[in-house]
N, C-alpha and C. Protein backbone atom coordinates (compact mmCIF):
# COMPACT_ATOMS: atom_id res chain seq x y z
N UNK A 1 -24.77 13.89 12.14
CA UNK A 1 -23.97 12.76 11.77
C UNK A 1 -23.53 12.90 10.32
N UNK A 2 -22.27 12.58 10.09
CA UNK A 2 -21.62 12.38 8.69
C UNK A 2 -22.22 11.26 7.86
N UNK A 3 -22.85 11.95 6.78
CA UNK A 3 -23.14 10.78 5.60
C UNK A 3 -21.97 9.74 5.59
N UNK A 4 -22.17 8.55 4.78
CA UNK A 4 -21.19 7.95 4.63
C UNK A 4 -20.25 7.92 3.56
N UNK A 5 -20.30 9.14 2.42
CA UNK A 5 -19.52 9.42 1.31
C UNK A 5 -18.24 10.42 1.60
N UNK A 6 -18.91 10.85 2.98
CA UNK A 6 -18.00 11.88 2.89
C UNK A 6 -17.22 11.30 4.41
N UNK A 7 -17.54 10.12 4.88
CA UNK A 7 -16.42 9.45 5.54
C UNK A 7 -15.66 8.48 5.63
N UNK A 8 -15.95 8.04 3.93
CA UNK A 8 -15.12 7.42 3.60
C UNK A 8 -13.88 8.52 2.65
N UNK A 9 -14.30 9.59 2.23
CA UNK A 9 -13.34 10.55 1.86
C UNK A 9 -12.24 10.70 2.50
N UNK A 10 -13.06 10.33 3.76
CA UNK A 10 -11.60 11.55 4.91
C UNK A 10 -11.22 10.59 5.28
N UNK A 11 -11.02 8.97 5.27
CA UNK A 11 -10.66 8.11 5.36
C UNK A 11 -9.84 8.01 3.91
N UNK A 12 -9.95 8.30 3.25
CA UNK A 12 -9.12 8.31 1.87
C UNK A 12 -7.61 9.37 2.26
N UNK A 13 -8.44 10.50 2.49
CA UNK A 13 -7.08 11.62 2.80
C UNK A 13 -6.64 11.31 3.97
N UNK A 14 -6.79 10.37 4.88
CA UNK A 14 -6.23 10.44 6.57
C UNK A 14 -4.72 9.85 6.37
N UNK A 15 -4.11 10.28 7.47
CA UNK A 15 -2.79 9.44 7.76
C UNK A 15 -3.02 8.33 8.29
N UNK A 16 -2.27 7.29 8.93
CA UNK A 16 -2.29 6.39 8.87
C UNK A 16 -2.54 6.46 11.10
N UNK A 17 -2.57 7.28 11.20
CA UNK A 17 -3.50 7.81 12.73
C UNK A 17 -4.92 7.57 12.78
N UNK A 18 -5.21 8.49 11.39
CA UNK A 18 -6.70 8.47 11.35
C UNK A 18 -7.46 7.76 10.69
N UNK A 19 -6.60 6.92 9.85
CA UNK A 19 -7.47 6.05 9.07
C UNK A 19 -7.18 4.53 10.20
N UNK A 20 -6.80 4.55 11.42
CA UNK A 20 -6.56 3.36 12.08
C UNK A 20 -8.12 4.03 13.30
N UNK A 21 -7.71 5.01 13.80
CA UNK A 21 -9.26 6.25 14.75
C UNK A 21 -10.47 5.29 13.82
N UNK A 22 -11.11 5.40 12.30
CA UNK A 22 -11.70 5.44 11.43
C UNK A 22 -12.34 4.05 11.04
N UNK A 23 -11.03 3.37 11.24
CA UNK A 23 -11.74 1.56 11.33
C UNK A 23 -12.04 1.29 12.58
N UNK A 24 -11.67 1.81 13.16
CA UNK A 24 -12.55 1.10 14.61
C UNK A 24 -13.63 2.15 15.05
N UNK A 25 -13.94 2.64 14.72
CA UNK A 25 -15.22 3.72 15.37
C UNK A 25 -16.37 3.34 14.17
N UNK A 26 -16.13 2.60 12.71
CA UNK A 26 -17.01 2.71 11.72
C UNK A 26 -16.94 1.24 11.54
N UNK A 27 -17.80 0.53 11.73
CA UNK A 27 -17.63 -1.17 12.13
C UNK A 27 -18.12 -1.32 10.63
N UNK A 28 -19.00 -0.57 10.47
CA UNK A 28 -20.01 -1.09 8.89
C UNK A 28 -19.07 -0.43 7.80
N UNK A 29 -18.48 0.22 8.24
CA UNK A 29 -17.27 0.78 6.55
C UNK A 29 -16.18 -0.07 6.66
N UNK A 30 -15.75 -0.90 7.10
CA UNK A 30 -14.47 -1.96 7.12
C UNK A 30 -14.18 -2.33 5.78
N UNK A 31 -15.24 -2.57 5.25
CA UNK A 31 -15.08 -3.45 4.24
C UNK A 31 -14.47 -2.62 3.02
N UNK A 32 -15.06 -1.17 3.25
CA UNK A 32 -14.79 -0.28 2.12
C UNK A 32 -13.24 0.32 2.56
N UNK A 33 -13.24 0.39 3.62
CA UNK A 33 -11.65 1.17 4.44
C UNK A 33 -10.60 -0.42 3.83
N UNK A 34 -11.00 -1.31 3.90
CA UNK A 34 -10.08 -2.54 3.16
C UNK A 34 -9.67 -2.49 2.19
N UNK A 35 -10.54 -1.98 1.04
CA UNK A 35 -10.62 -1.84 -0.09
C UNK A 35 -9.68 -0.60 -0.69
N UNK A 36 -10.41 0.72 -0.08
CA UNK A 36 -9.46 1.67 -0.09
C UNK A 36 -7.49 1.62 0.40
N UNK A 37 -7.82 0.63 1.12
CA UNK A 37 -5.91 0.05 1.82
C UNK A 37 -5.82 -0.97 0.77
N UNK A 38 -6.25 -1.40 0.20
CA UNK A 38 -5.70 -2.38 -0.89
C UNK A 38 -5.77 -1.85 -2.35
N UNK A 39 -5.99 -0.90 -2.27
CA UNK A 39 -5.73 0.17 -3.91
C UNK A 39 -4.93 0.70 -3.68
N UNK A 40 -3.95 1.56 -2.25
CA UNK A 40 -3.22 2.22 -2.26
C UNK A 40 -2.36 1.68 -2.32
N UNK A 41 -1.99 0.55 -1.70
CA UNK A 41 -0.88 -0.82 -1.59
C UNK A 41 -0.70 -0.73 -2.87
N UNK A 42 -1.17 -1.63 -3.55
CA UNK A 42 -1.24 -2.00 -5.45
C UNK A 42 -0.67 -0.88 -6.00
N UNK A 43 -1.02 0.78 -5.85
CA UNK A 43 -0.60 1.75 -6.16
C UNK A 43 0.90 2.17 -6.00
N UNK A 44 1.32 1.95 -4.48
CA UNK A 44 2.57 1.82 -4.04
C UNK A 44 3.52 0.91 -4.97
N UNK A 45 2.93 -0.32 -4.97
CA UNK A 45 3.53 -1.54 -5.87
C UNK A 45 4.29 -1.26 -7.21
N UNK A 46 3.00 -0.74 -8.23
CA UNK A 46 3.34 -0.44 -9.30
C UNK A 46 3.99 0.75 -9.58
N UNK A 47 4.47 1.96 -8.76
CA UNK A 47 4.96 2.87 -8.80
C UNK A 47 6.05 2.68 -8.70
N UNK A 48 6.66 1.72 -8.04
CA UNK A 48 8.26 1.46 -7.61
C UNK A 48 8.61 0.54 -8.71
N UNK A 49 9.95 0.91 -8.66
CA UNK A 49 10.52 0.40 -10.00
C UNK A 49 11.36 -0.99 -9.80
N UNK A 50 11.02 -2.14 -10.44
CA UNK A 50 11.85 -3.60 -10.24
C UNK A 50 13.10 -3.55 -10.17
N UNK A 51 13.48 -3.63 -8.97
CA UNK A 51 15.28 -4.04 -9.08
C UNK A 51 15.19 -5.85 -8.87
N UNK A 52 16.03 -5.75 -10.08
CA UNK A 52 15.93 -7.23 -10.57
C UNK A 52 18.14 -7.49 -10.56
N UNK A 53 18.25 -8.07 -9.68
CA UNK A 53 19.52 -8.42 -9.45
C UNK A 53 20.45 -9.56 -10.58
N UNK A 54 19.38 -10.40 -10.75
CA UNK A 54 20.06 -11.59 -11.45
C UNK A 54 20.13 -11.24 -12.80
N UNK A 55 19.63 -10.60 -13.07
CA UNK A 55 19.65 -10.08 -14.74
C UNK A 55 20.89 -8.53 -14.64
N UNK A 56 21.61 -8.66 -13.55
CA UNK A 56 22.70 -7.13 -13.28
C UNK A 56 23.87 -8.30 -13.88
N UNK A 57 24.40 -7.11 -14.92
CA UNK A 57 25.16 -8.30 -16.05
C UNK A 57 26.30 -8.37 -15.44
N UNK A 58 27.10 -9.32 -15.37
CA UNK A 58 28.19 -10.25 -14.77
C UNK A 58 27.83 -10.22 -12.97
N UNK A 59 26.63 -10.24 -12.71
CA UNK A 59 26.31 -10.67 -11.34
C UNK A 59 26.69 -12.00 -10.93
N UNK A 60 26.17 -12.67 -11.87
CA UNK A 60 26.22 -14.06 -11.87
C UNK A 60 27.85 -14.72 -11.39
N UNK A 61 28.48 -14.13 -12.42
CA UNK A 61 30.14 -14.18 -12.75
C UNK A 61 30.76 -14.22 -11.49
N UNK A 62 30.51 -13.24 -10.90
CA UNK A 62 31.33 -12.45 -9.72
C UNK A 62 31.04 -13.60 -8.73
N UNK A 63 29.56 -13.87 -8.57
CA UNK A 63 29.18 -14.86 -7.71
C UNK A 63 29.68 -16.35 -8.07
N UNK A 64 29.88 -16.86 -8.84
CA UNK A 64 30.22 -18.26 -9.19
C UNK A 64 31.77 -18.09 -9.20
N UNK A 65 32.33 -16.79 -9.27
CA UNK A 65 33.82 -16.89 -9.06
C UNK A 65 34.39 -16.68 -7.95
N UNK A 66 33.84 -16.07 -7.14
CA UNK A 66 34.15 -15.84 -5.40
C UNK A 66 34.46 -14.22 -5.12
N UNK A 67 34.33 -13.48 -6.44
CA UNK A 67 35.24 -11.90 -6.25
C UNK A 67 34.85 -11.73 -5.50
């Protein structure tokens, strides 16, 4: 049997196949497989860059004038 350091690893490197195989076969690592999906999320988050529309200069303009 796999320690549990080294299956939450391969739950770290899995695709999104095996890290779905991984939560349901490991009832007692949920909590940590949650954790690990909610750092990568946050990660995703802050990597992408804000497109911020209302501050796109004469956005406003165009819209309150009908162009």
């Amino acid at each position: 049997m796999k320690d549990i350091q080294s299956i939450i690893e391969d739950y770290r490197n899995a695709d999104f196949e095996t890290r779905q195989y991984f939560f349901l076969s490991y009832r007692s690592l949920r909590d940590e497989f949650l954790k690990i999906d909610q750092q990568d999320v946050a990660a995703q988050f802050s990597a992408a860059p804000v497109k911020n529309r209302c501050c796109t200069r004469g956005y406003w303009s165009r819209i309150l004038m009908g162009a």
